[in-house]
Protein backbone atom coordinates (compact mmCIF):
# COMPACT_ATOMS: atom_id res chain seq x y z
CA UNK A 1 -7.37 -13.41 13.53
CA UNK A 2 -7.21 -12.26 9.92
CA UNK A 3 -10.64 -11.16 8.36
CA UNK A 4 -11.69 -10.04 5.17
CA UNK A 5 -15.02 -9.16 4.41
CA UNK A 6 -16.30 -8.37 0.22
CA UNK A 7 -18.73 -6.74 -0.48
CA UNK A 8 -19.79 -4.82 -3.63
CA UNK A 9 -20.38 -7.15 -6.53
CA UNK A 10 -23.47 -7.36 -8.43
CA UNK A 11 -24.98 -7.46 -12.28
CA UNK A 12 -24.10 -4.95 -14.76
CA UNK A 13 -24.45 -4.55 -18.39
CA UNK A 14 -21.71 -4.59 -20.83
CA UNK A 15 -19.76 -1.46 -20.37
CA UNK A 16 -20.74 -0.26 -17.12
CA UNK A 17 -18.99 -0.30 -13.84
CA UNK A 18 -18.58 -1.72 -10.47
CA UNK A 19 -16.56 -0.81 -7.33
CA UNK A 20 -15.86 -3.69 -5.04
CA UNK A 21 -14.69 -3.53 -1.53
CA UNK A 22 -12.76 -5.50 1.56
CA UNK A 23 -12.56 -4.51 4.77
CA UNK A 24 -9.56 -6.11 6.28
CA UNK A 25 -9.35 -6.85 9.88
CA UNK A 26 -7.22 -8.48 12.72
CA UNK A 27 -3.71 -7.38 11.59
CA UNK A 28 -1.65 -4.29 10.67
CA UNK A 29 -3.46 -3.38 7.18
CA UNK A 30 -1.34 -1.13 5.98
CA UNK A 31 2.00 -3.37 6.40
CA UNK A 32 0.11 -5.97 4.37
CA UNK A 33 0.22 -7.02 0.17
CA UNK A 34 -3.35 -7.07 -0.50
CA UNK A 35 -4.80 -8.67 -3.85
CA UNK A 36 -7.78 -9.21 -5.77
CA UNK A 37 -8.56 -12.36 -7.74
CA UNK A 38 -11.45 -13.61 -9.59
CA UNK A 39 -12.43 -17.31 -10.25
CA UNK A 40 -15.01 -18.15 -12.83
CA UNK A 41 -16.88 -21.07 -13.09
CA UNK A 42 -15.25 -24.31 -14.30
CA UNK A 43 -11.60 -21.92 -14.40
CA UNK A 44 -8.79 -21.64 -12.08
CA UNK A 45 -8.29 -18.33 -9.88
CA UNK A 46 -6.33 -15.79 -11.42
CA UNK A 47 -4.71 -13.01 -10.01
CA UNK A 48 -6.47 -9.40 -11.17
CA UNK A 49 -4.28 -6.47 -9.44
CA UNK A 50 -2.34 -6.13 -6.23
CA UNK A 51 -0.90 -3.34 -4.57
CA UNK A 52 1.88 -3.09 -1.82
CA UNK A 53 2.34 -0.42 0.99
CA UNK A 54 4.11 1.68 -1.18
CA UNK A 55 1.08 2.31 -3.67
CA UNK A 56 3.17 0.02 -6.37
CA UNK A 57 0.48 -1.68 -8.36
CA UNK A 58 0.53 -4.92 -11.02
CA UNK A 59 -2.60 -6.10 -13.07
CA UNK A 60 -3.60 -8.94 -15.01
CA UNK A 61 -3.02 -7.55 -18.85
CA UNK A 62 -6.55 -7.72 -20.03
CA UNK A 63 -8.00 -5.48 -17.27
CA UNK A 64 -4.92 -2.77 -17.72
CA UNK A 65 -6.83 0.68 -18.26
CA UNK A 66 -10.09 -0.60 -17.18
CA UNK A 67 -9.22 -1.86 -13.51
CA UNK A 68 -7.81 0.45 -10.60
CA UNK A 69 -6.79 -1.05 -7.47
CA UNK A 70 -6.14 0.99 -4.22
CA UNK A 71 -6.53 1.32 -0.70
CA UNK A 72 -7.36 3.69 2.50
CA UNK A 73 -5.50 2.21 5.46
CA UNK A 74 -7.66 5.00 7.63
CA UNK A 75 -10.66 2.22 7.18
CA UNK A 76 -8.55 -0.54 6.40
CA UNK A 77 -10.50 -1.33 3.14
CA UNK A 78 -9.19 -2.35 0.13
CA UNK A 79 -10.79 -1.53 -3.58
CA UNK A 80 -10.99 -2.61 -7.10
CA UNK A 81 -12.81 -0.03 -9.38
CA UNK A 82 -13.72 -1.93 -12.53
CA UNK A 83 -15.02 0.27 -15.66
CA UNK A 84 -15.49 -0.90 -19.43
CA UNK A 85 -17.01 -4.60 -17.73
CA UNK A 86 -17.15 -6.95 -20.29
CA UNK A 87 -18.83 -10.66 -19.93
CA UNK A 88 -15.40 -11.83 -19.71
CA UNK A 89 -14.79 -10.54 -16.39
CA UNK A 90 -17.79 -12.05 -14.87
CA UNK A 91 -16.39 -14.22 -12.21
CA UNK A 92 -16.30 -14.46 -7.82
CA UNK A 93 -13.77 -11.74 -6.79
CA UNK A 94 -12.05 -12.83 -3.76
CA UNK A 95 -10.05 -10.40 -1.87
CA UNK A 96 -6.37 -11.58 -0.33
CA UNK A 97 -3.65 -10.98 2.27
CA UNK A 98 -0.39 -11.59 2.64
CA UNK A 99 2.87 -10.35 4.84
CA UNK A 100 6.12 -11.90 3.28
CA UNK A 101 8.60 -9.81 1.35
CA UNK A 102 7.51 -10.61 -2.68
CA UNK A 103 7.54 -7.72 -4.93
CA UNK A 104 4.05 -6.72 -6.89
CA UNK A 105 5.59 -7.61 -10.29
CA UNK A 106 5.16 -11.57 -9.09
CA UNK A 107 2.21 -11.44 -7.03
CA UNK A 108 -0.68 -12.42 -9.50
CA UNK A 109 -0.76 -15.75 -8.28
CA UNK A 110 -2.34 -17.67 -5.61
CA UNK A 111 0.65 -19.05 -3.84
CA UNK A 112 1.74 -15.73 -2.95
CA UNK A 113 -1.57 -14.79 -0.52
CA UNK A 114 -2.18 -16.95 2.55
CA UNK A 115 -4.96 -15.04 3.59
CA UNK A 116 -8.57 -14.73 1.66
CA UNK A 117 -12.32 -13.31 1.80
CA UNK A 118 -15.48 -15.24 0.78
CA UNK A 119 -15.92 -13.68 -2.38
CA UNK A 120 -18.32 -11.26 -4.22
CA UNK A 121 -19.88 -11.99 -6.95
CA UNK A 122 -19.93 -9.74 -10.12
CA UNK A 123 -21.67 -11.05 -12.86
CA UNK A 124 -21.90 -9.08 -16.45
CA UNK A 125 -24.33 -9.13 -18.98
CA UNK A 126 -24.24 -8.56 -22.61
């Protein structure tokens, strides 16, 4: 069955950086939409950056230039490098799957991922 495993979070100050991770497992990775979102406490999940088999990428506007999603299908891990962290993006990152036909551009959102991880948390201080 579908698996995906985070891993990666932690506390950082203002301004540093994190890399996150998901290791995907149980079907054909690299066929496969994969996503990260975020959900902060008390606030609904929100769609951060997701990437399709073609390397075509879409982020949530206030992480643009500070967020790079990508992938290695040779380990079948997925990535979100995260620079600049403000508070702001403190939050559980959840990683997410998904196999039917919907371009990038309309993917930020929840209904479009039927698979997810447990989440990592990434927590940043001022």
């Amino acid at each position: 069955q579908v698996q995906l495993v985070e891993s990666g979070g932690g506390s950082v100050q203002a301004g540093g950086s994190l890399r996150v991770s998901c290791t995907a497992s149980g079907f054909t990775f690299s066929r496969y939409y994969m996503g990260w979102f975020r959900q902060a406490p008390g606030k609904a999940r929100e769609g951060v950056a997701v990437i399709d088999f073609n390397g075509i990428t879409n982020y949530l506007d206030s992480v643009k230039g500070r967020f790079t999603i990508s992938t290695d299908n040779a380990k079948n891990t997925l990535y979100l490098q995260m620079n600049s962290l403000i508070p702001e993006d403190t939050a559980m990152y959840y990683c997410a799957a998904d196999d039917r036909t919907i371009a990038t551009l309309y993917r930020l959102k929840r209904v479009w991922f039927n698979y997810w991880g447990q989440g990592t948390q990434v927590t940043v201080s001022s």
